[in-house]
C-alpha atoms as a PDB file:
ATOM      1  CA  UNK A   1      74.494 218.440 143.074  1.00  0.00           C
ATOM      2  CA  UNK A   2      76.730 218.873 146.040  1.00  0.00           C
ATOM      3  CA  UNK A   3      79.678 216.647 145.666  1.00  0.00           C
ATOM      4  CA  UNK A   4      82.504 215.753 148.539  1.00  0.00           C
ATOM      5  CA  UNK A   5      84.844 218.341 147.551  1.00  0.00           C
ATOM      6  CA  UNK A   6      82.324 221.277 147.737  1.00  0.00           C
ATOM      7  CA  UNK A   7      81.219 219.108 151.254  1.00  0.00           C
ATOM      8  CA  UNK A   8      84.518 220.084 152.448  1.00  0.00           C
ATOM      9  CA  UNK A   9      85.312 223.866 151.635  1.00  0.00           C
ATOM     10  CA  UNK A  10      83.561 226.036 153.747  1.00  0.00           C
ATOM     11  CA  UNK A  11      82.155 229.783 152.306  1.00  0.00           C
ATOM     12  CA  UNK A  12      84.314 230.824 155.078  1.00  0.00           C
ATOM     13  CA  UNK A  13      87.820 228.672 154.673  1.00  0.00           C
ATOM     14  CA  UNK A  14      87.156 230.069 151.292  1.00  0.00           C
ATOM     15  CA  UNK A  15      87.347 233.611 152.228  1.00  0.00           C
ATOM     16  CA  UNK A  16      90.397 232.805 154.029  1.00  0.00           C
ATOM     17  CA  UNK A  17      92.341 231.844 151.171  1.00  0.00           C
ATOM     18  CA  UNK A  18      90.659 234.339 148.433  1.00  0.00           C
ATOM     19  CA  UNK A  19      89.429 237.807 147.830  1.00  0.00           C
ATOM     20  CA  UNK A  20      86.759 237.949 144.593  1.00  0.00           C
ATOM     21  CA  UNK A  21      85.964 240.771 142.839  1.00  0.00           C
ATOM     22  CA  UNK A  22      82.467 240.584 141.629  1.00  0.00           C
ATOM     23  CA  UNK A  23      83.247 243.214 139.058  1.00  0.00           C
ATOM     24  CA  UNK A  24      85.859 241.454 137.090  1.00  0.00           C
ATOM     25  CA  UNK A  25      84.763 237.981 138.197  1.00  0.00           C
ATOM     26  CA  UNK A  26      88.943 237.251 139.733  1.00  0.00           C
ATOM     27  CA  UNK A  27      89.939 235.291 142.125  1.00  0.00           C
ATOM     28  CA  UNK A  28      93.183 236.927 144.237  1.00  0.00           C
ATOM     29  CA  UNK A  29      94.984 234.591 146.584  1.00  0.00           C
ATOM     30  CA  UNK A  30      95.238 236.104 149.995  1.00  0.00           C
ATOM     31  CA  UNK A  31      97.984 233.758 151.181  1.00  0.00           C
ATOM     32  CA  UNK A  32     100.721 231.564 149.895  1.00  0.00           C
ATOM     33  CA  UNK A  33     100.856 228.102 148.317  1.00  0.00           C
ATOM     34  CA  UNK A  34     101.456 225.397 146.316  1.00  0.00           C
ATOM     35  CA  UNK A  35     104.604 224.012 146.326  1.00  0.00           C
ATOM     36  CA  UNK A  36     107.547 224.324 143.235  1.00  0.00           C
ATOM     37  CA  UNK A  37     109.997 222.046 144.433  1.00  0.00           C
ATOM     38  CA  UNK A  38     112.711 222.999 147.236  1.00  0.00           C
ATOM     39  CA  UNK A  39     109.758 224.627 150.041  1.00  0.00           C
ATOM     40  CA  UNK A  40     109.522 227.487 147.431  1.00  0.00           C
ATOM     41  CA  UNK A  41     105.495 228.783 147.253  1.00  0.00           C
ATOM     42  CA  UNK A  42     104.955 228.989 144.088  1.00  0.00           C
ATOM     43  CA  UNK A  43     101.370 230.915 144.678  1.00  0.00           C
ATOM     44  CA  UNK A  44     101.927 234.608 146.176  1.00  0.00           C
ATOM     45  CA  UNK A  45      99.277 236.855 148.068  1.00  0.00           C
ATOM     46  CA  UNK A  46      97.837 239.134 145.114  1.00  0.00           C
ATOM     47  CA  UNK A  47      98.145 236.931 142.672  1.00  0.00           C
ATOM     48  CA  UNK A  48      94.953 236.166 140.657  1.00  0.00           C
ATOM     49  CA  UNK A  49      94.137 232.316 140.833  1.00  0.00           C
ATOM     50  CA  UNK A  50      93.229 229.999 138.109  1.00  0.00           C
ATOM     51  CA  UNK A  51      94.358 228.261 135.327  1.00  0.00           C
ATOM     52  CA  UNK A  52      91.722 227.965 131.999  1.00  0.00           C
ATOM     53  CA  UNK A  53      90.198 224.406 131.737  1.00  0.00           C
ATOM     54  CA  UNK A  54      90.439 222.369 127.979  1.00  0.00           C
ATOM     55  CA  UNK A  55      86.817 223.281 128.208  1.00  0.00           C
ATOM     56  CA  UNK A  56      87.480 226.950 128.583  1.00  0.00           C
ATOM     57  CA  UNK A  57      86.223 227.250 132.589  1.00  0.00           C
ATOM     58  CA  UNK A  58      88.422 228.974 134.966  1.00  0.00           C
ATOM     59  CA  UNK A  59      89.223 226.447 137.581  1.00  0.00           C
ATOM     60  CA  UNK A  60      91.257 226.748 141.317  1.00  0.00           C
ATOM     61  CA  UNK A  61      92.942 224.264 143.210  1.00  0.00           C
ATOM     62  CA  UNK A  62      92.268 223.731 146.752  1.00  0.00           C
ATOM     63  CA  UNK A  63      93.540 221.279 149.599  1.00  0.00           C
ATOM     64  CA  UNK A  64      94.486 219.049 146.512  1.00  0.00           C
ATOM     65  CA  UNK A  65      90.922 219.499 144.764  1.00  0.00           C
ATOM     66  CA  UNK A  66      90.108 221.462 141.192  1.00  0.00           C
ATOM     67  CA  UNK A  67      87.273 223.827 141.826  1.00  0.00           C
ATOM     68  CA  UNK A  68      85.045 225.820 138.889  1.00  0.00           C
ATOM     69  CA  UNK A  69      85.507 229.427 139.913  1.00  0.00           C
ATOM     70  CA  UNK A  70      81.946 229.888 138.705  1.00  0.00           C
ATOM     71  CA  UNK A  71      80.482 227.329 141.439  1.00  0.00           C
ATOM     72  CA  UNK A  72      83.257 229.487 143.670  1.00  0.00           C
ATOM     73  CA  UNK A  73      81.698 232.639 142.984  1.00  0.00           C
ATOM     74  CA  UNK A  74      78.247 231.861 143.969  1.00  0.00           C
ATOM     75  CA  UNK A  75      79.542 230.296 147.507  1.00  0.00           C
ATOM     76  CA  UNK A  76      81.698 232.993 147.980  1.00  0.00           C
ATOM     77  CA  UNK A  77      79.132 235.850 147.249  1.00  0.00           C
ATOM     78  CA  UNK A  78      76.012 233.569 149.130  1.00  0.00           C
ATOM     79  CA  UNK A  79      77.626 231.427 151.850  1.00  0.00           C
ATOM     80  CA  UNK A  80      76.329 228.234 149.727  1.00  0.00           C
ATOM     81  CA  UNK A  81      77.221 226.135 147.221  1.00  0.00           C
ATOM     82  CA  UNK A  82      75.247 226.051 144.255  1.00  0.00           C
ATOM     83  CA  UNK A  83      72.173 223.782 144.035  1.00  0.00           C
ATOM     84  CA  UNK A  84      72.384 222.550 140.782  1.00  0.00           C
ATOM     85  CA  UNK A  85      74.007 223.955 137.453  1.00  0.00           C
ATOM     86  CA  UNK A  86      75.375 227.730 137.249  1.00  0.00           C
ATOM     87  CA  UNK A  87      74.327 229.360 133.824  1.00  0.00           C
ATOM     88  CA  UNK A  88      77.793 232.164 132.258  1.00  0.00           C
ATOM     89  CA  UNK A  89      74.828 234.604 130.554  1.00  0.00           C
ATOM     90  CA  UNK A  90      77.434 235.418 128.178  1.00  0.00           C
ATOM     91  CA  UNK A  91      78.627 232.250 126.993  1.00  0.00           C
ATOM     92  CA  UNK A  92      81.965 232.831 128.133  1.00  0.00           C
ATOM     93  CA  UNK A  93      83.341 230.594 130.488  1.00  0.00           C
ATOM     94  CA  UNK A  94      86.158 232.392 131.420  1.00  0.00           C
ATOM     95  CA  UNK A  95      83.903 235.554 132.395  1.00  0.00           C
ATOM     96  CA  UNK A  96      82.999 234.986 136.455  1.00  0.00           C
ATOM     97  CA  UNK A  97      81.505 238.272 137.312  1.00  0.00           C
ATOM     98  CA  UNK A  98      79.287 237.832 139.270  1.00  0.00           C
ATOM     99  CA  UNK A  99      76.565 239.992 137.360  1.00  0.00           C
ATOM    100  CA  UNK A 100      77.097 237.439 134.447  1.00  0.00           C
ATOM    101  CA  UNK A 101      76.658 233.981 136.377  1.00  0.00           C
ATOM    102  CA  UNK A 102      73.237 232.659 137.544  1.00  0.00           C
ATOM    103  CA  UNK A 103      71.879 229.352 139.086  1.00  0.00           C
ATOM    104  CA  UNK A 104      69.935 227.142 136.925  1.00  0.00           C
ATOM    105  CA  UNK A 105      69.312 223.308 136.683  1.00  0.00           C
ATOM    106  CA  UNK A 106      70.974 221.186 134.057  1.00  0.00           C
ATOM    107  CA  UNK A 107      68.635 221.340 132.085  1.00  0.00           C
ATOM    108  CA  UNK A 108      68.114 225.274 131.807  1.00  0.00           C
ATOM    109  CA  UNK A 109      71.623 225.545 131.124  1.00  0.00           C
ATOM    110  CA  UNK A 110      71.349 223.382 128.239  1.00  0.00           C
ATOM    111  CA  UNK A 111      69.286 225.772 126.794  1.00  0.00           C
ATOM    112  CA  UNK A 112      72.449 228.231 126.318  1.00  0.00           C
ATOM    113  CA  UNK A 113      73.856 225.181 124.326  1.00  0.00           C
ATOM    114  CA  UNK A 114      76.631 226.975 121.770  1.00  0.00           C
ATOM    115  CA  UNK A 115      76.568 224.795 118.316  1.00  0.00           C
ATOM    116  CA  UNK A 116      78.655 221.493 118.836  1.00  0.00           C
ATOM    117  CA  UNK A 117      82.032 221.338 116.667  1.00  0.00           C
ATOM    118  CA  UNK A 118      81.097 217.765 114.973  1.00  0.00           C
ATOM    119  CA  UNK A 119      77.373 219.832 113.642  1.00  0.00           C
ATOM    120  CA  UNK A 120      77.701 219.430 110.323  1.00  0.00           C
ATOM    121  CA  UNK A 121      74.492 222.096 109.700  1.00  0.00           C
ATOM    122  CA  UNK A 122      75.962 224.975 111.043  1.00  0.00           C
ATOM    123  CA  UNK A 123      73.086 225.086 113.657  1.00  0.00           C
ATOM    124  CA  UNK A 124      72.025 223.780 116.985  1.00  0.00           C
ATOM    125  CA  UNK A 125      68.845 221.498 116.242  1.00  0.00           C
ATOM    126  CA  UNK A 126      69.549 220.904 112.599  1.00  0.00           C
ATOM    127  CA  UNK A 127      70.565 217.649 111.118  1.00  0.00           C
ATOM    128  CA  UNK A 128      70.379 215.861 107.892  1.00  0.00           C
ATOM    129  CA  UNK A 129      68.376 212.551 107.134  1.00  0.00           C
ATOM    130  CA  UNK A 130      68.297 211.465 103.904  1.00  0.00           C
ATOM    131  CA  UNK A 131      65.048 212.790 102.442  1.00  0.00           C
ATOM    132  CA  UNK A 132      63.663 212.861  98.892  1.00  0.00           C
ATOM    133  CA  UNK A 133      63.006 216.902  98.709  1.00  0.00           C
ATOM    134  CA  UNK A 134      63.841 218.050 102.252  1.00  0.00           C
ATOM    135  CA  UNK A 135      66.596 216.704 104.142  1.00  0.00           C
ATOM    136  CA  UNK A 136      67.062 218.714 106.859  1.00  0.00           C
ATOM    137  CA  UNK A 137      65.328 218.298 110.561  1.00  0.00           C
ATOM    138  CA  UNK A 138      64.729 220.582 113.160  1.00  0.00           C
ATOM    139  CA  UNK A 139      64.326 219.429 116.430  1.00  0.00           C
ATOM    140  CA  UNK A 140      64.560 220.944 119.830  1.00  0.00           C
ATOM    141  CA  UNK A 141      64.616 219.529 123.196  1.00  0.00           C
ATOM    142  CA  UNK A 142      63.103 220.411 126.554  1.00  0.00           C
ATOM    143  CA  UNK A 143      63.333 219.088 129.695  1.00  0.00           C
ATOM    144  CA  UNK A 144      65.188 216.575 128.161  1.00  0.00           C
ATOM    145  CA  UNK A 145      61.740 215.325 125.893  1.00  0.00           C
ATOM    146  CA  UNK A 146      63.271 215.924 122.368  1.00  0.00           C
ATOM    147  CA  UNK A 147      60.359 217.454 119.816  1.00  0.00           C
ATOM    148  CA  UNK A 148      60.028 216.988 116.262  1.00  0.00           C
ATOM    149  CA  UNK A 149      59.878 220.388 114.432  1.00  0.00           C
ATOM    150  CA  UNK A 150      59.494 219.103 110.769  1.00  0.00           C
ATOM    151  CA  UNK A 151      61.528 218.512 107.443  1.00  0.00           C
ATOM    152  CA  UNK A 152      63.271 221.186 106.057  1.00  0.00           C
ATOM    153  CA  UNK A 153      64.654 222.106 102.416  1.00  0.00           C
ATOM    154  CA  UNK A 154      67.491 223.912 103.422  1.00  0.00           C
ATOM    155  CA  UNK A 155      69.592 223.867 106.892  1.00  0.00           C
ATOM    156  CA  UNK A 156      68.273 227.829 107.142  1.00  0.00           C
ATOM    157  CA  UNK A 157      64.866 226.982 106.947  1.00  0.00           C
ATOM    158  CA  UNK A 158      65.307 224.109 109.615  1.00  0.00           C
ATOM    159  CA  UNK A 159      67.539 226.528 112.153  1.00  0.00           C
ATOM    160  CA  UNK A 160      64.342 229.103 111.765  1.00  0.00           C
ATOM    161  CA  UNK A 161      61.962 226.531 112.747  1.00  0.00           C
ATOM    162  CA  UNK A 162      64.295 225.846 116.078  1.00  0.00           C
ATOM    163  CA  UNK A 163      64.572 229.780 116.780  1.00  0.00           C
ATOM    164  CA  UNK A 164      60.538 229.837 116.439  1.00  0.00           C
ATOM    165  CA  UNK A 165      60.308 226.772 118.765  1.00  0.00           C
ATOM    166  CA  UNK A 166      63.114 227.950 121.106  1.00  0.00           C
ATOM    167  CA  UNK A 167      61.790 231.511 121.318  1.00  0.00           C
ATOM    168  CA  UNK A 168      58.375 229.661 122.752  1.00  0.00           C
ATOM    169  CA  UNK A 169      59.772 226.358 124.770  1.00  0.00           C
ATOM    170  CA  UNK A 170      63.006 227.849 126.039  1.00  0.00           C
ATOM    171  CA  UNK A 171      62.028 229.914 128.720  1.00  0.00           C
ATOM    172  CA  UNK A 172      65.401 230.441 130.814  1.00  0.00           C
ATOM    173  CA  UNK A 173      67.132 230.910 127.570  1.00  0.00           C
ATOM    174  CA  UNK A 174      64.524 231.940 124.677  1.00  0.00           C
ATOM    175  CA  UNK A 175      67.270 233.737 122.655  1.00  0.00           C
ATOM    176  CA  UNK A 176      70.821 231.616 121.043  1.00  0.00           C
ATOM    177  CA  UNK A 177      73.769 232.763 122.424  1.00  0.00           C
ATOM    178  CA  UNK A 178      75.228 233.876 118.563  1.00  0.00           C
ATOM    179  CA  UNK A 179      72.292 236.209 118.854  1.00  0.00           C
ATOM    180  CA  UNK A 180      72.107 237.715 121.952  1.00  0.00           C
ATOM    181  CA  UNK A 181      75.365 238.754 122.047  1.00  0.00           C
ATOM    182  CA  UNK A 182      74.914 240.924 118.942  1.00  0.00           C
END
């Protein structure tokens, strides 16, 4: 899942230019940059780096590219980029420490899917279909084979079909985010 950019930074060029804190999951720029108009750096050493994303990620800019602090993180702290997808354990996007990230596939990290603002059940896996007595439907996917979990009365009765299901077929992620956390 390599792309050009992360071709072209180096674990060690990276290094160069930032300090990270596993702890707190920052970024601190080592060096100045960027430019504000009139040869004036705008970025000073000891500054953290990062702006927050639309989508919530952290993200860095480098040599003129935008960079996920997350995928940062795990080539900073192993010398490589990530293979494939990097899972926040929390949910958070904004959290990088290290003890909080981990390398998954795609498909893993779908698993930690949060419920989608245009769900109109409340609940990851739960729709409505029109339906004489129960119109709800559970459903749940898995390595991206979506499974039929049954008609439901009620959109609570659907979501605990999907926890039963997920709890069994979600194996990276067996527990929802919402619940975890508590």
């Amino acid at each position: 899942m390599t792309n050009k950019k992360e071709q072209v930074l180096t674990a060690a060029k990276l290094k160069e230019l930032f300090s990270y804190d596993p702890e707190t999951g920052h970024f601190t720029r080592l060096k100045r940059g960027g430019s504000s108009g009139k040869n004036v750096s705008k970025w000073q050493p000891g500054q953290i780096a990062g702006s927050i994303t639309n989508r919530g990620y952290i993200a860095i800019r480098i040599d003129g590219y935008s960079y996920s602090a997350h995928r940062l993180a795990v080539l900073y702290m192993t010398g490589e980029w990530p293979k494939d997808s990097v899972d926040h354990s929390d949910g958070d996007f904004a959290n990088n420490a290290w003890g909080n990230l981990r390398e998954c596939t795609h498909a893993e990290n779908l698993q930690n899917m949060k419920i989608p603002t245009n769900c109109t059940s409340g609940y990851v896996g739960v729709y409505w279909k029109q339906h004489k007595t129960k119109p709800w439907v559970a459903t749940i996917t898995v390595e991206g084979k979506r499974t039929f979990l049954g008609h439901y009365p009620t959109p609570q009765d659907a979501h605990t079909a999907y926890l039963a299901a997920k709890a069994k077929m979600h194996r990276f992620q067996p527990v929802p985010r919402e619940m975890a956390a508590a």
